[in-house]
Structures are given as C-alpha cells and as structure tokens.
PDB file of N, CA and C in Angstrom:
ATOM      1  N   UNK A   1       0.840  -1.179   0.000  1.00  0.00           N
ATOM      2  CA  UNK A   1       0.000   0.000   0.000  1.00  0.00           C
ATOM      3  C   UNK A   1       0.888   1.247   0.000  1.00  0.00           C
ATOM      4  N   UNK A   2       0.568   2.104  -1.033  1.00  0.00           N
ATOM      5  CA  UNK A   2       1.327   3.688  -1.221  1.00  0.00           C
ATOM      6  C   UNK A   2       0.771   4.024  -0.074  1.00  0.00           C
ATOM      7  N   UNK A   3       2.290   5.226   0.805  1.00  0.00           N
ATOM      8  CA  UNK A   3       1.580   5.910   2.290  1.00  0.00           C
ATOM      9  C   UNK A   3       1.674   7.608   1.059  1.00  0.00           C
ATOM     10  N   UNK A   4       0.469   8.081   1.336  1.00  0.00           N
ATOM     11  CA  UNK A   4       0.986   9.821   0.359  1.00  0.00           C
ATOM     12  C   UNK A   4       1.355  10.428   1.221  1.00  0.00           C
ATOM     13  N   UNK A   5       2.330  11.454   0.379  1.00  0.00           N
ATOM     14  CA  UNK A   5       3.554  12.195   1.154  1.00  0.00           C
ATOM     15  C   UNK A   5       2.717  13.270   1.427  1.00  0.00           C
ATOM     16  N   UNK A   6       3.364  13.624   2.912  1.00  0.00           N
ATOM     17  CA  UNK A   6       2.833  14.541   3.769  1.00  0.00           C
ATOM     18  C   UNK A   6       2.711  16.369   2.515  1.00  0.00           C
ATOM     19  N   UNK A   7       3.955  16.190   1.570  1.00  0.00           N
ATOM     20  CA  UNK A   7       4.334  17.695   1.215  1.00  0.00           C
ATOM     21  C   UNK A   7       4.163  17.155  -0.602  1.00  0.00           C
ATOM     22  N   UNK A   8       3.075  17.433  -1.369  1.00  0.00           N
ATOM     23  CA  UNK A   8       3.115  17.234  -2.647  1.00  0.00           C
ATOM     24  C   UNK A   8       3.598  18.556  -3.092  1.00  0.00           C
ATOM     25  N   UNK A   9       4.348  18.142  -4.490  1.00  0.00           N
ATOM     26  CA  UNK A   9       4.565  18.698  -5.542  1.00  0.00           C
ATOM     27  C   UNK A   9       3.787  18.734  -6.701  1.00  0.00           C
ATOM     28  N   UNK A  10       3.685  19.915  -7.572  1.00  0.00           N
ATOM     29  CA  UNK A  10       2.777  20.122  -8.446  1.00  0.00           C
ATOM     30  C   UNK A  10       3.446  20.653  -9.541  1.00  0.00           C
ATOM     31  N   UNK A  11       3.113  20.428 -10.516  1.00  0.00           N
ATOM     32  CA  UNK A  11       3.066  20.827 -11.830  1.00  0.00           C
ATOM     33  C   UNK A  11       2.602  21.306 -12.807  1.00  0.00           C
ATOM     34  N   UNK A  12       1.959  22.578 -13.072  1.00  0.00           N
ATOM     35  CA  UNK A  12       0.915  23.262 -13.609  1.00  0.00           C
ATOM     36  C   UNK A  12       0.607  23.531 -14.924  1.00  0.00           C
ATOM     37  N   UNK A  13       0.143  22.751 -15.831  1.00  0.00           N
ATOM     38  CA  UNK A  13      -0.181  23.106 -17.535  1.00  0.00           C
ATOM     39  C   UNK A  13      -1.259  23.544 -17.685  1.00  0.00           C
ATOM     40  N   UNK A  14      -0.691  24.885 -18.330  1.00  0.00           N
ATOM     41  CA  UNK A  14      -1.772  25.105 -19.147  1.00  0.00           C
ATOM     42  C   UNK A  14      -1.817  25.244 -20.502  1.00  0.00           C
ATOM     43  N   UNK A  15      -3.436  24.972 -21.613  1.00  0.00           N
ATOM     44  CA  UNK A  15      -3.336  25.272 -22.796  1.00  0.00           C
ATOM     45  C   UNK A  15      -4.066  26.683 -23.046  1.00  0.00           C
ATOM     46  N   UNK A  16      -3.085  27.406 -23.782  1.00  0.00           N
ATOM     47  CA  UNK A  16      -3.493  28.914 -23.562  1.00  0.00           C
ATOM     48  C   UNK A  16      -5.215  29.079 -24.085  1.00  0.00           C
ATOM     49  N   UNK A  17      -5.214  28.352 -25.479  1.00  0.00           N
ATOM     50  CA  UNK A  17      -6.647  28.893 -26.256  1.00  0.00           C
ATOM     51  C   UNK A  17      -8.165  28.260 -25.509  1.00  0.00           C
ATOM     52  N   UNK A  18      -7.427  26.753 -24.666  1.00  0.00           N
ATOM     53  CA  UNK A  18      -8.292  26.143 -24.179  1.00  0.00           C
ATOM     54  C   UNK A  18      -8.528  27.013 -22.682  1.00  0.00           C
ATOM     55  N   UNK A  19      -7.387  27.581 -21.789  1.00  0.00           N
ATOM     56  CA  UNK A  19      -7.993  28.324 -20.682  1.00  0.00           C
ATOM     57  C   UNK A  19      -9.004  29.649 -21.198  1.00  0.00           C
ATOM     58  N   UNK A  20      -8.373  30.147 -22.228  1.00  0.00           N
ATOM     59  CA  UNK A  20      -9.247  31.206 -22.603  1.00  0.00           C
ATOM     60  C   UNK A  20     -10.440  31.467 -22.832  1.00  0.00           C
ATOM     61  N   UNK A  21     -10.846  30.082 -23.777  1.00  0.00           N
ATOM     62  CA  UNK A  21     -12.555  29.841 -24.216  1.00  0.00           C
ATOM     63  C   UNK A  21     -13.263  29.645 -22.935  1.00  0.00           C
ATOM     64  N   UNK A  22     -12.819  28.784 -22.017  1.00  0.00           N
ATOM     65  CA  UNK A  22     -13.512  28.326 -20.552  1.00  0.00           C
ATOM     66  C   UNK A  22     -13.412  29.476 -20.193  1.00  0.00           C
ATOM     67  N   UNK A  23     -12.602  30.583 -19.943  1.00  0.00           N
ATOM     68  CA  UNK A  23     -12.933  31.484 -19.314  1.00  0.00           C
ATOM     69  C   UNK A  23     -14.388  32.367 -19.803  1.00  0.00           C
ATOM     70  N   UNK A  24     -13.997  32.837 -20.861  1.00  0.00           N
ATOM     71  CA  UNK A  24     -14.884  33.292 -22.065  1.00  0.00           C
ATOM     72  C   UNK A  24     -16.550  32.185 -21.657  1.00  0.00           C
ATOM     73  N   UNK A  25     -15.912  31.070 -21.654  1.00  0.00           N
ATOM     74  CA  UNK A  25     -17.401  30.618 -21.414  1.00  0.00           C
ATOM     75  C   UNK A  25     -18.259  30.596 -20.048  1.00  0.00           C
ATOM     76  N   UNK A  26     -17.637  30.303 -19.078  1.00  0.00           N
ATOM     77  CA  UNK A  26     -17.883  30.734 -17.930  1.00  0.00           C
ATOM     78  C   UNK A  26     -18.169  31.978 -17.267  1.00  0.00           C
ATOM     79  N   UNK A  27     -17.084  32.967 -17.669  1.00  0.00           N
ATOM     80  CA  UNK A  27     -17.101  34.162 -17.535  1.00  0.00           C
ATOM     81  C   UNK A  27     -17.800  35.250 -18.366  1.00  0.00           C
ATOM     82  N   UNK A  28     -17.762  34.960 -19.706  1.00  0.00           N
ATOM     83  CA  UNK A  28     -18.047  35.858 -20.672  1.00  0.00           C
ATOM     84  C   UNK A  28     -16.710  36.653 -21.174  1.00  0.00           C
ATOM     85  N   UNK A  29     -15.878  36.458 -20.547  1.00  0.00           N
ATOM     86  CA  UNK A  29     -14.355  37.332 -21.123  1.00  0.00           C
ATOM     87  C   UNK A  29     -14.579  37.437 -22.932  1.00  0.00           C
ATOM     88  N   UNK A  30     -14.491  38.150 -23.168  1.00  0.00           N
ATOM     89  CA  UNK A  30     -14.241  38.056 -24.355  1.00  0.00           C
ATOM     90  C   UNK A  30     -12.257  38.743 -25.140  1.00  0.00           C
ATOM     91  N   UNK A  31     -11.526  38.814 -23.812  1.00  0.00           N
ATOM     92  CA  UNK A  31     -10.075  39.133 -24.122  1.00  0.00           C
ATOM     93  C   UNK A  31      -9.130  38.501 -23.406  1.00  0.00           C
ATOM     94  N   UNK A  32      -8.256  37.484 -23.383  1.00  0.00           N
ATOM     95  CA  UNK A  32      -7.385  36.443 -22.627  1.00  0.00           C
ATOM     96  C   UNK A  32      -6.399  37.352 -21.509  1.00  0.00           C
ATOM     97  N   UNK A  33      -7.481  37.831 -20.538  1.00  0.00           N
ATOM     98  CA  UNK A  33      -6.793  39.090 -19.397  1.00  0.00           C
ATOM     99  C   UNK A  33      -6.232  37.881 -19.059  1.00  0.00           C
ATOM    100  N   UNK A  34      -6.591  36.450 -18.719  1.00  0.00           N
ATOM    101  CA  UNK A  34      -5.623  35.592 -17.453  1.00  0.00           C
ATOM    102  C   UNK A  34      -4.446  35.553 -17.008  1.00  0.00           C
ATOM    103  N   UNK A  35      -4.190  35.227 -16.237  1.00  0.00           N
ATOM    104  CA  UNK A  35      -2.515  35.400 -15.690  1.00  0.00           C
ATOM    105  C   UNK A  35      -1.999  33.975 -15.225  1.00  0.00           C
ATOM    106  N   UNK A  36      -1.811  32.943 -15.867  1.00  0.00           N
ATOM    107  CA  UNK A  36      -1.634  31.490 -15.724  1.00  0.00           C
ATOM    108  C   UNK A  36      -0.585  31.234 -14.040  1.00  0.00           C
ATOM    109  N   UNK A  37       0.662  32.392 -14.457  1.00  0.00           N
ATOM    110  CA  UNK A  37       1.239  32.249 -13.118  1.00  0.00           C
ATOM    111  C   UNK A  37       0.760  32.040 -11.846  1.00  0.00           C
ATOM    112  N   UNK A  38      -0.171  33.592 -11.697  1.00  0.00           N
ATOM    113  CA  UNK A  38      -0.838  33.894 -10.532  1.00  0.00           C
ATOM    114  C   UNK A  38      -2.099  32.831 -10.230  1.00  0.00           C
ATOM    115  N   UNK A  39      -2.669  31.997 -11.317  1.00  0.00           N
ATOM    116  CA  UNK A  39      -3.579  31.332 -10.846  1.00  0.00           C
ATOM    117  C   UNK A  39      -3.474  29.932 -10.725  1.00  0.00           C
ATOM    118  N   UNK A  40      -1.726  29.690 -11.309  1.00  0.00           N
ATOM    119  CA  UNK A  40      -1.244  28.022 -10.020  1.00  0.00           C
ATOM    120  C   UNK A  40      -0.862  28.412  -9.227  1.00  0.00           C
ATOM    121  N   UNK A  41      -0.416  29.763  -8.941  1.00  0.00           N
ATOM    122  CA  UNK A  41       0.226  30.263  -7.484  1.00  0.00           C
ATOM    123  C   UNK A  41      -1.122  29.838  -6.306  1.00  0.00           C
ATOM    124  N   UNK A  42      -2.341  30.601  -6.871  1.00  0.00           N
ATOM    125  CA  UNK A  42      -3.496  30.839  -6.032  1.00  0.00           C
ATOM    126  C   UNK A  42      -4.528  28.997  -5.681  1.00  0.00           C
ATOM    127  N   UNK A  43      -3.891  28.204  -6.896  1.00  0.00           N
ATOM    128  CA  UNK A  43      -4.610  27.042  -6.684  1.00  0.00           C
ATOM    129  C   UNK A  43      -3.858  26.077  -5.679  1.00  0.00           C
ATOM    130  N   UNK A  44      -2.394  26.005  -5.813  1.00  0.00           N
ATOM    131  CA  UNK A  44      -1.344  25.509  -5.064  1.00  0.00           C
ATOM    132  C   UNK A  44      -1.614  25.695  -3.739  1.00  0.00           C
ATOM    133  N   UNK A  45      -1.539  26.996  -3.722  1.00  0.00           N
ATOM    134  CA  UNK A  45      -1.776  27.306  -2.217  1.00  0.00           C
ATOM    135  C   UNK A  45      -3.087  27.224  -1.579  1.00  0.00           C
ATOM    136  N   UNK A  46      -4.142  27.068  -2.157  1.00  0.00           N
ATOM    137  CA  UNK A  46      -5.629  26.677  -1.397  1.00  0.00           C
ATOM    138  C   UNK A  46      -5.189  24.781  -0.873  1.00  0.00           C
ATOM    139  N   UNK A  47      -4.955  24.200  -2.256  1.00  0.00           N
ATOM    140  CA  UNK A  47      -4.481  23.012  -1.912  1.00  0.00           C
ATOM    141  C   UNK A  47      -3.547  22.255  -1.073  1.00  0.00           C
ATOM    142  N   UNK A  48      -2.701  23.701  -1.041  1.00  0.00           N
ATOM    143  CA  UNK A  48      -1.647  23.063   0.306  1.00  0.00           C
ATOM    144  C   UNK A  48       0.058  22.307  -0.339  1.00  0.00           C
ATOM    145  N   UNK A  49      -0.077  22.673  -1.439  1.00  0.00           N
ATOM    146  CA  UNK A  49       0.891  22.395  -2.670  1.00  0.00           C
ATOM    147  C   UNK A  49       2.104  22.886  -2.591  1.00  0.00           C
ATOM    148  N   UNK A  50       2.992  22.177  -2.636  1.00  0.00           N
ATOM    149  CA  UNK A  50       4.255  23.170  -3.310  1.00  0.00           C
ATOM    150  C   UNK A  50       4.440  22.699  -5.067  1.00  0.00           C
ATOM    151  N   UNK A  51       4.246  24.256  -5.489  1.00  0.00           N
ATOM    152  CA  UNK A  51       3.962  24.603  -6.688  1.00  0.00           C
ATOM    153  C   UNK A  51       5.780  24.399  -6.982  1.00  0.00           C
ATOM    154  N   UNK A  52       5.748  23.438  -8.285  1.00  0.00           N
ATOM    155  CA  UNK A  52       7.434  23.192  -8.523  1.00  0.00           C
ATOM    156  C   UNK A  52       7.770  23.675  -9.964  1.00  0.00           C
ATOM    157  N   UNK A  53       6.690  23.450 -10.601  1.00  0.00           N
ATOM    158  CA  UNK A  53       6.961  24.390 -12.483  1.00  0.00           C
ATOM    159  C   UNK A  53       5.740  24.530 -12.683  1.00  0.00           C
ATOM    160  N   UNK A  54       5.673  25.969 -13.344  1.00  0.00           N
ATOM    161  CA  UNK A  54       4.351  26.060 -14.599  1.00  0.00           C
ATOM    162  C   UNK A  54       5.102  25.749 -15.474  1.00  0.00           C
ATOM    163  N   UNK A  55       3.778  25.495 -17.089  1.00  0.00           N
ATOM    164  CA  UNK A  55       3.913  25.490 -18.070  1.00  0.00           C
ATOM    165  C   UNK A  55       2.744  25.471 -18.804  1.00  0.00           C
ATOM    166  N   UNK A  56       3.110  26.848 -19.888  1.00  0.00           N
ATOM    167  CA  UNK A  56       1.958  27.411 -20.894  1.00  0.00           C
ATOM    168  C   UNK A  56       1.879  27.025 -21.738  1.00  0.00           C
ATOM    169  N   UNK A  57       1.131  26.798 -22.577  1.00  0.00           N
ATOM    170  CA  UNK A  57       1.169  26.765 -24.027  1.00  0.00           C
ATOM    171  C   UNK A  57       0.571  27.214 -24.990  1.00  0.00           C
ATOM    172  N   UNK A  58       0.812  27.671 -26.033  1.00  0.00           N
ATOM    173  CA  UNK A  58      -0.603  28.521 -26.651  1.00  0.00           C
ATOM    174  C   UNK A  58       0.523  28.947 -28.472  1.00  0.00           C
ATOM    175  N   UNK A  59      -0.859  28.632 -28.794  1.00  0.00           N
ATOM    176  CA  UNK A  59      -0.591  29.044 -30.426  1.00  0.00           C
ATOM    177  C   UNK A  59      -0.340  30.229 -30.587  1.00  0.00           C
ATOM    178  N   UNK A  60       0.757  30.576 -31.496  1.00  0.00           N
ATOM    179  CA  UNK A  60       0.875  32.066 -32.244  1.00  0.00           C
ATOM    180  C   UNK A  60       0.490  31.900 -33.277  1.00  0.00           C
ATOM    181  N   UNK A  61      -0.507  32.782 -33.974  1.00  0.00           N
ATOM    182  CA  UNK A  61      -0.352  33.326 -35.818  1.00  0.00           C
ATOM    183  C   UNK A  61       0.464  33.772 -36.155  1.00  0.00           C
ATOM    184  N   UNK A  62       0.636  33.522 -37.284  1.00  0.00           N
ATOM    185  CA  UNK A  62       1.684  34.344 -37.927  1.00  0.00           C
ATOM    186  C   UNK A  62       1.615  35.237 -38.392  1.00  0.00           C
ATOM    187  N   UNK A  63       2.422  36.741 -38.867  1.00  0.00           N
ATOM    188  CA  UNK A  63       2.060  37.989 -38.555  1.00  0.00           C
ATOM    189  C   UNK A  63       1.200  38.119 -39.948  1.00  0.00           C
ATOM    190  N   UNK A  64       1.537  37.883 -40.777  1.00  0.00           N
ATOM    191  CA  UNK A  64       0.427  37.143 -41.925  1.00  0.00           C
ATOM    192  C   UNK A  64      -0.760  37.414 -41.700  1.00  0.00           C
ATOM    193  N   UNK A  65      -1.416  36.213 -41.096  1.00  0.00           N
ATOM    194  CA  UNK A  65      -2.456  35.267 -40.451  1.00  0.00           C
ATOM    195  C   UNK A  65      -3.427  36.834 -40.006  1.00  0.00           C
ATOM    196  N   UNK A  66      -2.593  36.968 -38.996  1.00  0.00           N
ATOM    197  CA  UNK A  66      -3.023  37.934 -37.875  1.00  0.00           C
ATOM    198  C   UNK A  66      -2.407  38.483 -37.195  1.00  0.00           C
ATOM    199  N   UNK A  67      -2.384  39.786 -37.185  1.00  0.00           N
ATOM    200  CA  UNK A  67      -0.915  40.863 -36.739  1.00  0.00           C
ATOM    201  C   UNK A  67      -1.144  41.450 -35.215  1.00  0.00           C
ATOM    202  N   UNK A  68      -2.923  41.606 -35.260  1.00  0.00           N
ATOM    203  CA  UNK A  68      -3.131  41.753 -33.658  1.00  0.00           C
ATOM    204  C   UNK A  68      -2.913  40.790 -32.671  1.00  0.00           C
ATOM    205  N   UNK A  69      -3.294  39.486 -33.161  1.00  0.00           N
ATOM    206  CA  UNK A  69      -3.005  38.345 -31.966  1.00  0.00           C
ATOM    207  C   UNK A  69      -1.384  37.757 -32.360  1.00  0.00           C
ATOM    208  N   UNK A  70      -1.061  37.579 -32.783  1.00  0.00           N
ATOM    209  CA  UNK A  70       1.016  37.644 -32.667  1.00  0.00           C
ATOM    210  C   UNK A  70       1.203  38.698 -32.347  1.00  0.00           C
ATOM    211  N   UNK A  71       1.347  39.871 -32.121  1.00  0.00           N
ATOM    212  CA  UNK A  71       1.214  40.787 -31.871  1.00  0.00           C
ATOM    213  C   UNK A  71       1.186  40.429 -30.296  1.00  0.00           C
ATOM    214  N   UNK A  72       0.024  40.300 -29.745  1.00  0.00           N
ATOM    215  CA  UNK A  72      -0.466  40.564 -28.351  1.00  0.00           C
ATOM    216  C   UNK A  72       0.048  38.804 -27.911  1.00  0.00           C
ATOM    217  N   UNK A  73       0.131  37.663 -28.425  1.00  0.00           N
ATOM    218  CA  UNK A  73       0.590  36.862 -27.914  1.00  0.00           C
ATOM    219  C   UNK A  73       1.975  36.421 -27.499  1.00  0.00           C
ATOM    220  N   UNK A  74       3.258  37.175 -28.504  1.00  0.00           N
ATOM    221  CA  UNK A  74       4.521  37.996 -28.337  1.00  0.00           C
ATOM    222  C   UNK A  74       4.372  38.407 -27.325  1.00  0.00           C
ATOM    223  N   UNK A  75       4.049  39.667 -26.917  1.00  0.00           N
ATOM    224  CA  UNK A  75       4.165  40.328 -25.907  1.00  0.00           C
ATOM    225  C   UNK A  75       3.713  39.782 -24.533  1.00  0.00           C
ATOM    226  N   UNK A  76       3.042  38.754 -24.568  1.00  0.00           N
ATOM    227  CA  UNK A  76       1.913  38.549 -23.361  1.00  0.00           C
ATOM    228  C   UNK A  76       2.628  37.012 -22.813  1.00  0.00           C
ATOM    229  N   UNK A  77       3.696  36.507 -24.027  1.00  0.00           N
ATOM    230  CA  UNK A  77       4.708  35.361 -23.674  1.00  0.00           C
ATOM    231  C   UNK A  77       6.247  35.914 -22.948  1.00  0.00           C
ATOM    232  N   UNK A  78       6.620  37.587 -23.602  1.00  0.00           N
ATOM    233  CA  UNK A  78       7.392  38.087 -22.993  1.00  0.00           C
ATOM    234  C   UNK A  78       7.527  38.472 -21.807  1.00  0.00           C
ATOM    235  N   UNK A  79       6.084  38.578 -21.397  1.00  0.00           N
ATOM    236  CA  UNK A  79       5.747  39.781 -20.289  1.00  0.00           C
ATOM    237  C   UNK A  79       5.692  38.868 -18.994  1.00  0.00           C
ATOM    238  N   UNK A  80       5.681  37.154 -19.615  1.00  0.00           N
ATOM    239  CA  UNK A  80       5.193  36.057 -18.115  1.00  0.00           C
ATOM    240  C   UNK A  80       7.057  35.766 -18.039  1.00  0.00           C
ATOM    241  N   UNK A  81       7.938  36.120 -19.268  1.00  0.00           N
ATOM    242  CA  UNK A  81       9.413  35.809 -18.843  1.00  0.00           C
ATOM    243  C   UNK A  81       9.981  36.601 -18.300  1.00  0.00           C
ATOM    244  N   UNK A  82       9.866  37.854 -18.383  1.00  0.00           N
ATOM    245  CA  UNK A  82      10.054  39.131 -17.632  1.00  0.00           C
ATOM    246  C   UNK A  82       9.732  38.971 -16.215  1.00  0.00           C
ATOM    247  N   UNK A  83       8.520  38.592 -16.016  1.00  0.00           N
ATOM    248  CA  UNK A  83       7.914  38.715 -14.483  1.00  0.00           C
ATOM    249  C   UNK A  83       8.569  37.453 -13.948  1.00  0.00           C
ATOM    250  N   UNK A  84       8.695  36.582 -14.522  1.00  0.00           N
ATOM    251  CA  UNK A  84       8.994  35.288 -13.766  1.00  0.00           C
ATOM    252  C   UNK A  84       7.946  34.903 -13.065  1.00  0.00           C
ATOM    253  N   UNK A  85       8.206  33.549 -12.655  1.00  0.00           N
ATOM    254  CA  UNK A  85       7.143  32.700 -11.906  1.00  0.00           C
ATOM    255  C   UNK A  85       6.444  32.812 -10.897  1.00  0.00           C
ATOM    256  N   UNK A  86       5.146  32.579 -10.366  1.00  0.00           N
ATOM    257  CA  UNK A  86       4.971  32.772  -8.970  1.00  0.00           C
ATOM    258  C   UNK A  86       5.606  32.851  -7.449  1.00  0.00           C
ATOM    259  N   UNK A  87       5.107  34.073  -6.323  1.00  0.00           N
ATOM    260  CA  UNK A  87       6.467  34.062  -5.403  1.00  0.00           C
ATOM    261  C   UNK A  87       6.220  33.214  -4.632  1.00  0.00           C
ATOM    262  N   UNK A  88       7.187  32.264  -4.755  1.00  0.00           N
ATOM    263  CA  UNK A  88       7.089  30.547  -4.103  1.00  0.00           C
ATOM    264  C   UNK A  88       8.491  30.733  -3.537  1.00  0.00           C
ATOM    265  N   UNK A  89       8.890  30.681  -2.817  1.00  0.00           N
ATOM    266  CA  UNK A  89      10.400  30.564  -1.919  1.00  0.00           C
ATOM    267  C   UNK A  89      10.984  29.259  -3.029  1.00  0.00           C
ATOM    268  N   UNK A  90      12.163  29.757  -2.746  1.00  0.00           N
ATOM    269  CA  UNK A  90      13.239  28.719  -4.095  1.00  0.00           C
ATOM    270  C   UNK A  90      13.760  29.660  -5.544  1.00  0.00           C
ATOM    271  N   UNK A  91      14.389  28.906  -5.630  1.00  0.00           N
ATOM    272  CA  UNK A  91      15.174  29.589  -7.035  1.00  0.00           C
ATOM    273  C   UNK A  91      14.308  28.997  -8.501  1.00  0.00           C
ATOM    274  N   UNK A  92      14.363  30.040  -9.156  1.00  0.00           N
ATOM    275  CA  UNK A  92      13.216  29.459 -10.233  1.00  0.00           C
ATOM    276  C   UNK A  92      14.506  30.270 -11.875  1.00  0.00           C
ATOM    277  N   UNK A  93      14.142  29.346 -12.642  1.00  0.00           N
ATOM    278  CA  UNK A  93      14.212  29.505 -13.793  1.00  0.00           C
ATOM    279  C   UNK A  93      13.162  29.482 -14.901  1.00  0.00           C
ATOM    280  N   UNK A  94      13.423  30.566 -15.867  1.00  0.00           N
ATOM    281  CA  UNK A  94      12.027  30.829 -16.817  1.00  0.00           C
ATOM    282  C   UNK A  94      12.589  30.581 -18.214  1.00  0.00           C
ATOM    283  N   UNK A  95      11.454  30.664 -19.259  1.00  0.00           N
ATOM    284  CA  UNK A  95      11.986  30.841 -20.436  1.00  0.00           C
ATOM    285  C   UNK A  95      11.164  30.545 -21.694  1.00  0.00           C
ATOM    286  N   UNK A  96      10.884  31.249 -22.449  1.00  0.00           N
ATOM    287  CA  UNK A  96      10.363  30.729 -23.691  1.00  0.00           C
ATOM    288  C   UNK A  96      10.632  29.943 -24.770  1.00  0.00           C
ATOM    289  N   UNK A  97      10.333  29.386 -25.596  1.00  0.00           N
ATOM    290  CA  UNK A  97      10.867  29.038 -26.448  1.00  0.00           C
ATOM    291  C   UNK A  97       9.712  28.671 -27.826  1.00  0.00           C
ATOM    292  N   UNK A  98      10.193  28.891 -28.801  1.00  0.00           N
ATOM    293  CA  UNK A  98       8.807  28.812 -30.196  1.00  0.00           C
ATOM    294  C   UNK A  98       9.352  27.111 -30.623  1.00  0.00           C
ATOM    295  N   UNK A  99       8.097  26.486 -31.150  1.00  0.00           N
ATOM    296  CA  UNK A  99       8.173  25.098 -31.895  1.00  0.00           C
ATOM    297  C   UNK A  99       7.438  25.385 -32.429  1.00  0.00           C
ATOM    298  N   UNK A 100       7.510  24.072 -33.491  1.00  0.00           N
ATOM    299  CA  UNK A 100       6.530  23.611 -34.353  1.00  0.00           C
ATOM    300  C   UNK A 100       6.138  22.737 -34.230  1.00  0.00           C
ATOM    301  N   UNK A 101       4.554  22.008 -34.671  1.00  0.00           N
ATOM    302  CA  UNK A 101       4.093  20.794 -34.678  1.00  0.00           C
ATOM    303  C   UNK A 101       3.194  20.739 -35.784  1.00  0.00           C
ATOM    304  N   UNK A 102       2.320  19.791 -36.192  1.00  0.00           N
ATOM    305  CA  UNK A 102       1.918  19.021 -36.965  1.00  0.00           C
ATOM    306  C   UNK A 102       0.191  19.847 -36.778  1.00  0.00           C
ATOM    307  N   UNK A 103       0.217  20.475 -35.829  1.00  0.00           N
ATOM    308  CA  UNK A 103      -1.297  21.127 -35.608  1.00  0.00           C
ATOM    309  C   UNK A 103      -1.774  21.971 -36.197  1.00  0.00           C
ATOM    310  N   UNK A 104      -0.652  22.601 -35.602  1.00  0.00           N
ATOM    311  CA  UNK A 104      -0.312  24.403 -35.945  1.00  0.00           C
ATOM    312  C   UNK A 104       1.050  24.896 -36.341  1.00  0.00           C
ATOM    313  N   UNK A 105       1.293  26.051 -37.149  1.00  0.00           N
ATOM    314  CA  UNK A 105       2.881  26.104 -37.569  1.00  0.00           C
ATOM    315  C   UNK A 105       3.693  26.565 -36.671  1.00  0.00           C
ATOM    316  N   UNK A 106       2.836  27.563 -35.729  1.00  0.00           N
ATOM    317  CA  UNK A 106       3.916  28.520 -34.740  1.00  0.00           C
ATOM    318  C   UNK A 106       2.709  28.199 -33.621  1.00  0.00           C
ATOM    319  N   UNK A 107       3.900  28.043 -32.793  1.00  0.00           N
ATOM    320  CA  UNK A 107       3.771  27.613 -30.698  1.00  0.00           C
ATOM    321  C   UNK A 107       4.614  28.126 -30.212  1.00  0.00           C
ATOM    322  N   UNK A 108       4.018  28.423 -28.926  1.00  0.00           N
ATOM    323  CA  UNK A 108       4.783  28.993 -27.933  1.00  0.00           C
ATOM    324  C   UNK A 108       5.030  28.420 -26.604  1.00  0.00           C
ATOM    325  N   UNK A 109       6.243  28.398 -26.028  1.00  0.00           N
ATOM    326  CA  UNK A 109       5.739  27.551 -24.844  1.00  0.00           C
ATOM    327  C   UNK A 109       6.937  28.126 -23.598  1.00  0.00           C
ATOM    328  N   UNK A 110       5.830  28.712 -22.573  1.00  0.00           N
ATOM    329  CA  UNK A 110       6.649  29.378 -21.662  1.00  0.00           C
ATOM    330  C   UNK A 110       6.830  28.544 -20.197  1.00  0.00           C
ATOM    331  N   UNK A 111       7.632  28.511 -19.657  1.00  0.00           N
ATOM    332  CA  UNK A 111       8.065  27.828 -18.424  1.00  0.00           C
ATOM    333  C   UNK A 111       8.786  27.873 -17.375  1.00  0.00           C
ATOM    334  N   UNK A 112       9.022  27.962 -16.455  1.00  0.00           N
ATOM    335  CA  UNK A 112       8.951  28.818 -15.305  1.00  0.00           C
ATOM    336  C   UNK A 112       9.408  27.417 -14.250  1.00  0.00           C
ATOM    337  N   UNK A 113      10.490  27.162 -13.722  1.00  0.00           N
ATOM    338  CA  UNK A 113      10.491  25.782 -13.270  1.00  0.00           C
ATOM    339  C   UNK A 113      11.562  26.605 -11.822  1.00  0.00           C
ATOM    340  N   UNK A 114      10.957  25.698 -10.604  1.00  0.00           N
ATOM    341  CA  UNK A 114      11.559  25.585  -9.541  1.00  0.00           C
ATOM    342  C   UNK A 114      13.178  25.165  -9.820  1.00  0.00           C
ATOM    343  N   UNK A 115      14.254  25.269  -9.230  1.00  0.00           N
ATOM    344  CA  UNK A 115      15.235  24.887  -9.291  1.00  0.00           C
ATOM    345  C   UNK A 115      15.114  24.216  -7.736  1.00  0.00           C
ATOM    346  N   UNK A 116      16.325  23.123  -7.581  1.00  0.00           N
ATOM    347  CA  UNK A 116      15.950  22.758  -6.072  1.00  0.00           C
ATOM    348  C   UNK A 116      16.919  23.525  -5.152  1.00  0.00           C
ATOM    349  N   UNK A 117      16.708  23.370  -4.170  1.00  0.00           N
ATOM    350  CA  UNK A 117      17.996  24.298  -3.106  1.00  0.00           C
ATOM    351  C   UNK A 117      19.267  23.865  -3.161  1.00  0.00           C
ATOM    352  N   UNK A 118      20.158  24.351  -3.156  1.00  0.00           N
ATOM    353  CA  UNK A 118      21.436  23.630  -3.005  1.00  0.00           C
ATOM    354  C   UNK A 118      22.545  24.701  -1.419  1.00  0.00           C
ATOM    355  N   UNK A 119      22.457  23.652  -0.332  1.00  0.00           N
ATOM    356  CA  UNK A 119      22.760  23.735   0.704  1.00  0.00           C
ATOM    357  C   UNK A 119      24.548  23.688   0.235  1.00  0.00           C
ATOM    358  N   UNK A 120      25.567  24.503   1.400  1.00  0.00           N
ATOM    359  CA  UNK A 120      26.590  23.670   1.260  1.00  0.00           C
ATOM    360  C   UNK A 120      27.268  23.287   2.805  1.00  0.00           C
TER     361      UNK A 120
END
C-alpha cells in the first residue's frame, strides 16, 4: 500500500486557447486578461501544494495570419518571462521558447520551473 507524502509537488499546464474559451465561457471574457502564473500560485496554495513548475502553451499566428493576436501573444509570452514565476520561496528559472508541430505552424511555450535548493 502507497503511504501519500505529507508535502506534494505540483506541476501546472496550461493550454493557452483552451484556458481562454472556458474562461470566455464561464465568464463571458471576451479578451485572454488571465494570468496562468498567478492562478497556479493561487490554486497551489488553497491546496496546500508546493507549486514546482508552470507550463503554458498557446498558439501564435503568424504575422500574416493575424498581426493583432502575434502581436499581443509575443508580448503577453514576454511579459510572463520578464515577471517570472509565482512568489514561491526557491530559485526558479524561466523561459520561452517557439516550436513547431503538426497542428499548428507557430507555438509557444513558456516555463517557469523551480530549481531545487542547493545547501553547502
């Protein structure tokens, strides 16, 4: 029999277009205000969590396609590497990075990961 550990760790994904519509649908948002950081920060901690990495994900257009949303999805991937991750005690590393896949041509995927302590 598994005993569960007194102190879980968590790992937070999100898919950008899919948090957005739920919001939008739930809410009525009709503009992706969310703040993915602040709201594994806020779920972690109801739960009692130590929050150890986010990770976003979300399609870009291409400036082509659509110049307002690359545009605002650029900036809104810069702006979560700039700020860095939720304030969780520990050393954290961030970072973006663009791929491709088989879905869509341009992705984005931002991430924000605990580093562990190093005592000496």
């Amino acid at each position: 029999m598994t005993i569960e550990p007194s102190a879980k760790r968590t790992i937070a994904f999100f898919d950008g277009q899919n948090l957005y519509h739920a919001a939008r649908h739930a809410f009525g948002y009709a503009y992706p205000n969310y703040d993915p950081l602040a709201l594994a920060s806020a779920i972690s901690k109801v739960q009692g969590w130590d929050l150890a990495e986010v990770r976003f994900y979300t399609g870009v257009p291409d400036r082509e396609d659509n110049p307002f949303w690359r545009h605002f999805w650029t900036n809104k991937l810069a702006h979560l590497g700039r700020r860095g991750p939720p304030s969780t005690p520990g050393r954290w590393s961030t970072g973006t990075r663009s791929s491709t896949c088989p879905m869509e041509r341009n992705t984005a995927i931002f991430r924000a990961k605990r580093r562990a302590s190093t005592s000496a």
